[in-house]
Protein backbone atom coordinates (compact mmCIF):
# COMPACT_ATOMS: atom_id res chain seq x y z
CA UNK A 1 1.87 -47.49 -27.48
CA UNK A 2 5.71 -47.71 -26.16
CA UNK A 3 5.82 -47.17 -22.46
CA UNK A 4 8.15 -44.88 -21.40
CA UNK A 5 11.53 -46.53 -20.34
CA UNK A 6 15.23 -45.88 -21.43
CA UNK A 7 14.77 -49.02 -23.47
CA UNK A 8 12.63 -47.04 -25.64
CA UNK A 9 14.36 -43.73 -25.60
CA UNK A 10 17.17 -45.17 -27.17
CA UNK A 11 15.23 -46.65 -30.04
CA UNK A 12 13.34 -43.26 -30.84
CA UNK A 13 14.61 -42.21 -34.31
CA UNK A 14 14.70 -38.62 -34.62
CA UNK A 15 11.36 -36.51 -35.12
CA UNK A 16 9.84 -39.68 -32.71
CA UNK A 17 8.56 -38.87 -29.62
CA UNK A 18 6.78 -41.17 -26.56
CA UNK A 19 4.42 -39.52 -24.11
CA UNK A 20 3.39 -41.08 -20.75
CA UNK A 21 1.36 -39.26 -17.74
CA UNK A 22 2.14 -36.12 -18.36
CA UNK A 23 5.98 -36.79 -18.99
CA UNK A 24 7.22 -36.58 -23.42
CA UNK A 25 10.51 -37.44 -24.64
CA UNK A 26 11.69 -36.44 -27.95
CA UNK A 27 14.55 -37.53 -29.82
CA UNK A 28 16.42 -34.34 -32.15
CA UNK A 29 19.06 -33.98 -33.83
CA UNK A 30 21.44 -33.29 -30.82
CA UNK A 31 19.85 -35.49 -28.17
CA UNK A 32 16.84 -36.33 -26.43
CA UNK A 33 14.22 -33.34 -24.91
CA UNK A 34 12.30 -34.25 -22.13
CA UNK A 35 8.82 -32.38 -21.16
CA UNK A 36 6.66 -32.00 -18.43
CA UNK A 37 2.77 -31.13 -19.00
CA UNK A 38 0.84 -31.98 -16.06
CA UNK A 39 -1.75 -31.07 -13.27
CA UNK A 40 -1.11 -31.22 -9.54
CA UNK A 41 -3.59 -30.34 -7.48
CA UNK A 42 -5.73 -27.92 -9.80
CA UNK A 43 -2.92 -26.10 -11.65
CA UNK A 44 -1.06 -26.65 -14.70
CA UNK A 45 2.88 -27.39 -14.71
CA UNK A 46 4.36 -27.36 -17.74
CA UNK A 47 8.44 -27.37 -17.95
CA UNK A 48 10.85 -28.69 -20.06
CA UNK A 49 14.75 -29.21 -20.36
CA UNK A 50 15.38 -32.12 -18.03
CA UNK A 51 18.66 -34.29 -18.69
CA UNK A 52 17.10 -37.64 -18.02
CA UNK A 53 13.69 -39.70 -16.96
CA UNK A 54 14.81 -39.88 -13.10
CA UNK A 55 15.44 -36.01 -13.05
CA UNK A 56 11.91 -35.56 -14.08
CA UNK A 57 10.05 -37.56 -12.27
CA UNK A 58 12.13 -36.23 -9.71
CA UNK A 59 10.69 -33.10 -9.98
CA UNK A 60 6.99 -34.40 -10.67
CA UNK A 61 7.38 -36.39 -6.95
CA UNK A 62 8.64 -32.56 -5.55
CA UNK A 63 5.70 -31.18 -7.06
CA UNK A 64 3.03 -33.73 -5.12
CA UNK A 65 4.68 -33.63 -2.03
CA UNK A 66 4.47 -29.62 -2.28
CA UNK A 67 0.93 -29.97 -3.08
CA UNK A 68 -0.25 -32.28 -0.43
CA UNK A 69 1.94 -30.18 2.21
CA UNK A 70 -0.32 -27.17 0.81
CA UNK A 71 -3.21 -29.71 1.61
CA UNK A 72 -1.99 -30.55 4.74
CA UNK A 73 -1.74 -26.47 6.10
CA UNK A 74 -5.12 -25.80 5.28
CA UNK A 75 -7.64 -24.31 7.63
CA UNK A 76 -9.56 -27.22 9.59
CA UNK A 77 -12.66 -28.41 7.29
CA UNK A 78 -11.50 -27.41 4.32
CA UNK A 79 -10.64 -30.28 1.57
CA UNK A 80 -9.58 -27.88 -1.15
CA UNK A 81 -8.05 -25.07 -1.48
CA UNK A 82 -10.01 -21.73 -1.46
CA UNK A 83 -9.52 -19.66 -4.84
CA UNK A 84 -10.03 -15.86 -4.65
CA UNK A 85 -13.00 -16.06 -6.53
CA UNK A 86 -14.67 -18.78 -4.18
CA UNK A 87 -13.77 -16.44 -1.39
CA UNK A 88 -14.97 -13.29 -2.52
CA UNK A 89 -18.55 -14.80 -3.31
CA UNK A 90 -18.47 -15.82 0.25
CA UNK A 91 -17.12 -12.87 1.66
CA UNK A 92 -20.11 -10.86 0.44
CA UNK A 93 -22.52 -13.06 1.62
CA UNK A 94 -21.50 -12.65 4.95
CA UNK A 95 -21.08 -8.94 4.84
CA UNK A 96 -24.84 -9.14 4.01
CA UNK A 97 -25.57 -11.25 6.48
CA UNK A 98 -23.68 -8.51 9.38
CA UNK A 99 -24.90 -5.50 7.88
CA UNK A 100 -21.38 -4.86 6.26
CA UNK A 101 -19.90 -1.66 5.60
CA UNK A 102 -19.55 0.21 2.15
CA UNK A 103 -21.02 -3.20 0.36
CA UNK A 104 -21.92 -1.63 -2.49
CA UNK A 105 -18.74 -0.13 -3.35
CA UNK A 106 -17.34 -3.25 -2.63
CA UNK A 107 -19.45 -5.80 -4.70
CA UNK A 108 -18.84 -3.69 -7.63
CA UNK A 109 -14.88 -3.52 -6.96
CA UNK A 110 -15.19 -7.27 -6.42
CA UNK A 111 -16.92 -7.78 -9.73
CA UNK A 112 -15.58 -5.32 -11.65
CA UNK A 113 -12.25 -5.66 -11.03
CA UNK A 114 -10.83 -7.43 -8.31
CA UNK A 115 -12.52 -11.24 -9.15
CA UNK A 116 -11.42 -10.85 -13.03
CA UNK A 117 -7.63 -10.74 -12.09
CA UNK A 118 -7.43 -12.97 -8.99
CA UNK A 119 -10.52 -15.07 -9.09
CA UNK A 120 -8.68 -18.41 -10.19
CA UNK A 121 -5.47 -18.05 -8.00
CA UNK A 122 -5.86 -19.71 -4.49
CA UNK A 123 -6.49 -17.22 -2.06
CA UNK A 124 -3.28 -18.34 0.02
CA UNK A 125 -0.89 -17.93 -2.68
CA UNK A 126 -1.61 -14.36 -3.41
CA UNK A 127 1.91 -12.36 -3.72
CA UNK A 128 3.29 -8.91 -3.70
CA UNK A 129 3.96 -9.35 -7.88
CA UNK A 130 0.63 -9.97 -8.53
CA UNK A 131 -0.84 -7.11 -7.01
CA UNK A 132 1.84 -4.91 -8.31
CA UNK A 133 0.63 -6.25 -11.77
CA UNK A 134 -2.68 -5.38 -10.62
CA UNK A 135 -1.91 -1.97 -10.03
CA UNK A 136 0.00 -1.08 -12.78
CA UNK A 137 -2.84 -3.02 -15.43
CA UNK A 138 -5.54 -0.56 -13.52
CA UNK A 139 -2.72 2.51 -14.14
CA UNK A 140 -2.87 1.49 -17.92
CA UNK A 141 -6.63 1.47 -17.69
CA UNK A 142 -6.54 5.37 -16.62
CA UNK A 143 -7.92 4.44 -13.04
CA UNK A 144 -6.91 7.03 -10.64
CA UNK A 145 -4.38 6.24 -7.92
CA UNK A 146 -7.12 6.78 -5.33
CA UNK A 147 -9.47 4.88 -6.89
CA UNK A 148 -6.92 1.31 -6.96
CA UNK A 149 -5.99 2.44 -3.25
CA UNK A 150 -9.55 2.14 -2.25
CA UNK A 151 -9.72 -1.49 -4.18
CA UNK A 152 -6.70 -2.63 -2.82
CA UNK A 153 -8.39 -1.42 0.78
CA UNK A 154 -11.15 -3.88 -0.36
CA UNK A 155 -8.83 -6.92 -1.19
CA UNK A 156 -7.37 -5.88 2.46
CA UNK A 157 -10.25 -6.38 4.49
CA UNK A 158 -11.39 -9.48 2.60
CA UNK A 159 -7.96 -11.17 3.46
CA UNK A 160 -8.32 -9.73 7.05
CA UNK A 161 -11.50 -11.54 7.37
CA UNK A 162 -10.41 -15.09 5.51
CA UNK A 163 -7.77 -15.11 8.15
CA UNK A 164 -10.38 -14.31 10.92
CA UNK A 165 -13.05 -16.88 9.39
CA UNK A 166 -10.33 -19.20 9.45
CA UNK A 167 -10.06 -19.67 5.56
CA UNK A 168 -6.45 -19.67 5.69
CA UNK A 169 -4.05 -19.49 8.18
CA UNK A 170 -2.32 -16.32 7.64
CA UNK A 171 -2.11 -13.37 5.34
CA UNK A 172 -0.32 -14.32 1.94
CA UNK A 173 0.06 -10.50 1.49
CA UNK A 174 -0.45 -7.05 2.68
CA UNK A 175 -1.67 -5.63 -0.82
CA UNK A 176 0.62 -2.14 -0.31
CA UNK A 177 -0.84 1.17 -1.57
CA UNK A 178 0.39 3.80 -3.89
CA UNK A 179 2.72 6.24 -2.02
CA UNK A 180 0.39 8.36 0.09
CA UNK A 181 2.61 11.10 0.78
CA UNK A 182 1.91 12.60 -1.80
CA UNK A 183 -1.45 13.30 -0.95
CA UNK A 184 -2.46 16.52 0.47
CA UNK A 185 -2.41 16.56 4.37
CA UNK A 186 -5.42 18.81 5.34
CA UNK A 187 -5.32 20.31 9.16
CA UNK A 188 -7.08 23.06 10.82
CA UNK A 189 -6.20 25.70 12.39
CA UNK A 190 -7.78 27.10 15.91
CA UNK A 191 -10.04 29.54 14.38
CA UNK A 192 -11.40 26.64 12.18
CA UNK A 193 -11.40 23.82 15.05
CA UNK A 194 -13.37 26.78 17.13
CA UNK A 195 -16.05 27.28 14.29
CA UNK A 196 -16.64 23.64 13.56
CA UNK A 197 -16.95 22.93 17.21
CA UNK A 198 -19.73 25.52 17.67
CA UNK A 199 -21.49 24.28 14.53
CA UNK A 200 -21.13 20.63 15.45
CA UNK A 201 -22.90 21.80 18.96
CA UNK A 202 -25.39 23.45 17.20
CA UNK A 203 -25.97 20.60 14.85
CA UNK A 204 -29.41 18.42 15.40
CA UNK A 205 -27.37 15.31 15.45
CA UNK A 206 -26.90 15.10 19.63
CA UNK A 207 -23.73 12.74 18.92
CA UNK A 208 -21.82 14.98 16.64
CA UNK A 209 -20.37 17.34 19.14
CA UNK A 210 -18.68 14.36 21.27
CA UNK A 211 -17.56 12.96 18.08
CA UNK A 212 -15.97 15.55 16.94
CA UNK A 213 -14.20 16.01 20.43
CA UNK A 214 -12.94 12.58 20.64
CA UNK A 215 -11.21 12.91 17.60
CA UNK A 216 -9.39 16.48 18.27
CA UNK A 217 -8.29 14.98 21.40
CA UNK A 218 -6.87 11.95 20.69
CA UNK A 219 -6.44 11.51 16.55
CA UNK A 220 -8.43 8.40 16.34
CA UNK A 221 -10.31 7.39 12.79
CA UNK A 222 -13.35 7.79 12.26
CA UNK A 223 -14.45 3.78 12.90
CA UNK A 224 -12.31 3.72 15.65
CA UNK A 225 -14.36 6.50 17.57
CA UNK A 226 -17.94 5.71 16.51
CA UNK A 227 -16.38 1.65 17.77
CA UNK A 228 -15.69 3.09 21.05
CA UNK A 229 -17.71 1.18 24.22
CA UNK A 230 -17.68 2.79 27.92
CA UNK A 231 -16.86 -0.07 29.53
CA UNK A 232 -13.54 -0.01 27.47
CA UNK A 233 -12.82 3.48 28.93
CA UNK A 234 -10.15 3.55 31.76
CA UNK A 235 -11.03 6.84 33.45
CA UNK A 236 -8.09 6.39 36.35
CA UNK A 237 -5.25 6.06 33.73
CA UNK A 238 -7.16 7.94 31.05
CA UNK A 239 -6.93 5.40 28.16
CA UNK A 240 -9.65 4.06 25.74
CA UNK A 241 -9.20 0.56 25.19
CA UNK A 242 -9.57 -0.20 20.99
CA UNK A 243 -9.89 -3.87 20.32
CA UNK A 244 -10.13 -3.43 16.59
CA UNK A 245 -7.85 -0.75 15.09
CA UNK A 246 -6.14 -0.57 11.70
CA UNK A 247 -2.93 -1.33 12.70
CA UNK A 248 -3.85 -4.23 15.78
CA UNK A 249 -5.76 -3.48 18.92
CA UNK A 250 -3.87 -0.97 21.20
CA UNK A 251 -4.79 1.30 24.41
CA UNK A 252 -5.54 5.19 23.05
CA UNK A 253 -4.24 7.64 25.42
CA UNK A 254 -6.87 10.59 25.86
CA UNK A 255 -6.51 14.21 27.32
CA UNK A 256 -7.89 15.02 31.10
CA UNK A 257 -10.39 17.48 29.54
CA UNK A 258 -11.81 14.90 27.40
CA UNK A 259 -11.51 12.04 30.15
CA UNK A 260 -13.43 14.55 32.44
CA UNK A 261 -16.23 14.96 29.23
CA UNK A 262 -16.72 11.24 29.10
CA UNK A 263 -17.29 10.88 32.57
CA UNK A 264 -19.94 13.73 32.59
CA UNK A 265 -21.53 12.54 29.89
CA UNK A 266 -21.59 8.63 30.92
CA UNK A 267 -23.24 9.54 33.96
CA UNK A 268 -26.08 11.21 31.98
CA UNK A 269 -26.38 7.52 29.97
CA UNK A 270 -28.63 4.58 30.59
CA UNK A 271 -26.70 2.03 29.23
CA UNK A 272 -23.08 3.13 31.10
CA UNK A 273 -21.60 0.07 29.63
CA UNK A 274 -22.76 -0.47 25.80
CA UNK A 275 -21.50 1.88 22.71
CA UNK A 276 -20.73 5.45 23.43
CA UNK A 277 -22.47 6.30 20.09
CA UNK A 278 -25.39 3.57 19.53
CA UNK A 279 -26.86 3.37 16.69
CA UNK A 280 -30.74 4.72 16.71
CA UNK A 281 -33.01 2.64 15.32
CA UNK A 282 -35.42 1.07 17.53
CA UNK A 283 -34.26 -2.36 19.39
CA UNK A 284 -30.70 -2.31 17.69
CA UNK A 285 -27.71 -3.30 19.56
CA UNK A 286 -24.92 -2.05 17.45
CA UNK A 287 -23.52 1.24 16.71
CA UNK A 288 -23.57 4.16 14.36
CA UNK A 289 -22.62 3.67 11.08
CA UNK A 290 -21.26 6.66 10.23
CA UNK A 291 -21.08 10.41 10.93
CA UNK A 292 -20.63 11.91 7.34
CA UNK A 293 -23.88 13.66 6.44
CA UNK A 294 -23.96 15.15 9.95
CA UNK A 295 -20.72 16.29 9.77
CA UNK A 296 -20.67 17.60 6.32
CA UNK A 297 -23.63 19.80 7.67
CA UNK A 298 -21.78 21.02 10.16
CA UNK A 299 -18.02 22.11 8.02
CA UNK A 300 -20.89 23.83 5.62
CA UNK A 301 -21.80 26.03 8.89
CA UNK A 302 -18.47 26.31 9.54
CA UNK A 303 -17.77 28.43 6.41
CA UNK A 304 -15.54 25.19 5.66
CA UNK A 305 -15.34 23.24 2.10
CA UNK A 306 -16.65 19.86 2.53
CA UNK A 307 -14.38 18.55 0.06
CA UNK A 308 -11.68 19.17 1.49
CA UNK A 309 -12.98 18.95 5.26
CA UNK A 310 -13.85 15.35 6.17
CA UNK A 311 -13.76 13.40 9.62
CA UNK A 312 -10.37 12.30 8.63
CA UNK A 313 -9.52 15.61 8.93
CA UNK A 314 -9.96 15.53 12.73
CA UNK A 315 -7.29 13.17 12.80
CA UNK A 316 -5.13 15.32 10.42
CA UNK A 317 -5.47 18.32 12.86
CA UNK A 318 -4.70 16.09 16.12
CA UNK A 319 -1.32 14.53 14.59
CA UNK A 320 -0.06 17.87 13.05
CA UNK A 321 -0.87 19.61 16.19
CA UNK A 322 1.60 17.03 17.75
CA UNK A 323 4.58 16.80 15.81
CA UNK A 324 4.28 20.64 15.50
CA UNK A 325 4.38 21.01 19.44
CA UNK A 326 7.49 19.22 19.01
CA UNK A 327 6.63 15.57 20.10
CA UNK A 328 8.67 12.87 19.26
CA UNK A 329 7.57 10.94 16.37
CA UNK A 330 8.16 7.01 18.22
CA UNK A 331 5.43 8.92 20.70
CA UNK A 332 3.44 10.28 18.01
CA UNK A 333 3.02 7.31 16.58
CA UNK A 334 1.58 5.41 19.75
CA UNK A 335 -0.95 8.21 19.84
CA UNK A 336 -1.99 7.59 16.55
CA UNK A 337 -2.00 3.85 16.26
CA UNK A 338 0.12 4.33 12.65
CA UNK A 339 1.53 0.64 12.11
CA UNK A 340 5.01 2.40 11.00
CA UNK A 341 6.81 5.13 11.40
CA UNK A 342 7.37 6.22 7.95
CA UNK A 343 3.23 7.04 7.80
CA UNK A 344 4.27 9.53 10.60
CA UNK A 345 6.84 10.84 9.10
CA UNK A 346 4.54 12.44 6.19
CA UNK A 347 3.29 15.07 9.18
CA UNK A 348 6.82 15.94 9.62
CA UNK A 349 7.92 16.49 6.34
CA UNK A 350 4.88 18.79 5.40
CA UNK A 351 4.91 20.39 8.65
CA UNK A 352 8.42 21.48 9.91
CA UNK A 353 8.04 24.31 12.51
CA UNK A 354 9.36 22.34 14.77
CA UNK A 355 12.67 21.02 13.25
CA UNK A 356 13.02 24.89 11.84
CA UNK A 357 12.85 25.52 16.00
CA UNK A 358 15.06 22.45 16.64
CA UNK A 359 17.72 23.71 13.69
CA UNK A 360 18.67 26.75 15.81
CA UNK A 361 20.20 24.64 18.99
CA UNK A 362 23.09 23.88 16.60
CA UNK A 363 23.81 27.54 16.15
CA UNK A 364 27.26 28.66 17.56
CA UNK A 365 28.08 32.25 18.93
CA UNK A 366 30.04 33.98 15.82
CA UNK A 367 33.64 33.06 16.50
CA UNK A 368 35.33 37.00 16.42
CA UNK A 369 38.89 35.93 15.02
CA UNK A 370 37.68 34.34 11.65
CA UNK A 371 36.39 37.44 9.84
CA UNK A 372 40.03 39.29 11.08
CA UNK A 373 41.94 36.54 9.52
CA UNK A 374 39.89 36.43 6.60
CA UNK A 375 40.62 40.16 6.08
CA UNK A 376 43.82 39.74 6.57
CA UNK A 377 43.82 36.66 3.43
CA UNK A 378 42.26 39.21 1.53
CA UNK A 379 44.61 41.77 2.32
CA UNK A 380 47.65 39.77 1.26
CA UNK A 381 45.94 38.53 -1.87
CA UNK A 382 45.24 42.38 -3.30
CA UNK A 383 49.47 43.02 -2.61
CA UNK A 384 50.25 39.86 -4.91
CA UNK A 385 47.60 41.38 -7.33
């Protein structure tokens, strides 16, 4: 077989062609194509259309030194690269192994969906096209908007945690959600917060009626305040230290009335220090999972619909009670713990008392002279008429 040289390009007569590692020349009619069909480091390069041998292999050294840079940035103790498919099997397995959160869900959005589409791309080379693709391919498939949001969620926290578990070294992407204002901002009103209070302290869940007052006083999730500790409660400055939020840890401000309930209530604790809502199962040290069925029980007493009235809804009720008091929405915002402003803004939009308040400072006494002169206009246009 000819090697491949410029010796023997020259000497190819047309239709010939010489192929050497990866790299085939082919003499036409108008000149000489050159092709690249290769593997570097797991994936498949194929290109074609370079003007000469040392252009090519030109590119071929670019595309080592690219991979063993991507070698060379990988997590410590890890040879190869992790694909998404390697990483969601061990994901799982460690979500099993910490008693996990909504693992069912997420096994089946993992093996349903999410593995099919990104299992063979290297989980640190994920981008913002191919989840776009993703989301529009699950649009085609006639899966609802909330349903992809709550995959993408999934695909989220598993990147979260590869960065955490030191998989990779940082996020590739933040997988970005369909446009959530449109969704339907539910918030109560004071009749309703009374009623659900007084069913949530009639409930037989002894934790429900704190819960519920954490979250009308300071608009934290619902992880967030079941994740709360007392010895990350600053009762001087009144703040409630979160070491795990959404958006990055952050210090929650919280109202006098409900700094004064913690206090009261720690004192009637044994452990003063652990979670504020433990979890109840004999010998456990962690903390409740979560506060749905209670709480459902309790909108139901309420005379509430628990389809529309979830714990979420506590937060709903705290923000728009905010930005309808006026607040700014920078101070809103460090209330909430939203990561950006424009997830604020959603509150003001659907709730606008305030700016229709604000709107009337830029209201001017009636100025007495214009409606003379524009009699007057008048009165000189009917003459010419």
């Amino acid at each position: 077989m000819a090697r491949l040289t410029r010796t023997a390009l020259r000497e190819l007569s047309i239709g010939q062609r010489i192929s050497q590692g990866g790299i085939t020349a082919e003499r036409t009619a108008a000149a000489i194509r050159i092709s690249v069909n290769v593997m570097v480091d797991g994936q498949r390069i194929h290109r074609r259309g370079f003007a000469s041998l040392a252009e090519c292999q030109e590119f071929l050294d670019q595309a080592r030194a690219d991979a063993r840079r991507g070698r060379l940035n990988l997590p410590q103790g890890r040879k190869l690269a992790l694909t998404f498919g390697r990483a969601a099997q061990e994901y799982v397995e460690r979500l099993e192994q910490s008693e996990g959160k909504n693992l069912v869900a997420k096994r089946r959005q993992l093996k349903l969906h999410l593995t099919p589409t990104f299992g063979a791309e290297r989980l640190d080379q994920l981008s913002p096209f191919s989840i776009e693709r993703y989301k529009a391919a699950r649009r085609k498939t006639g899966a609802a908007t909330g349903t992809i949001d709550r995959e993408l969620a999934t695909l989220s926290h598993l990147l979260n945690r590869a960065v955490e578990w030191k998989w990779i070294d940082r996020l590739p992407v933040r997988p970005k959600k369909f446009n959530e204002d449109r969704r339907r901002i539910i918030a109560l009103d004071d009749a309703q917060c009374d009623r659900l209070t007084a069913a949530a302290r009639a409930s037989s869940d002894p934790d429900l009626w704190l819960f519920m007052e954490i979250g009308l006083n300071t608009a934290m999730r619902h992880r967030e305040i079941l994740g709360a500790r007392w010895d990350c409660v600053d009762f001087a400055r009144r703040r409630l230290y979160i070491p795990e939020a959404k958006a990055g840890q952050r210090e929650q401000p919280i109202t006098k009335a409900l700094t004064e309930t913690l206090a009261r209530e720690r004192e009637m604790r044994q452990d003063r220090d652990g979670w504020i809502f433990p979890a109840r199962r004999a010998g456990s040290s962690a903390t409740l999972d979560r506060m749905t069925k209670p709480f459902k029980a309790a909108v139901i007493a309420a005379g509430l619909d628990p389809a529309q009235v979830t714990p979420h809804t506590l937060r709903h009720t705290a923000i728009t009670r905010l930005v309808e008091s006026g607040v700014d929405l920078a101070t809103v915002q460090q209330i909430s713990g939203h990561r950006t402003l424009s997830m604020v803004l959603r509150y003001a939009h659907i709730h606008g008392q305030h700016i229709d308040k604000a709107i009337a400072a830029l209201e001017r006494p009636a100025n007495p002279v214009a409606p003379k002169l524009h009699q007057a206009r008048h009165g000189v246009v009917d003459l010419i008429r």
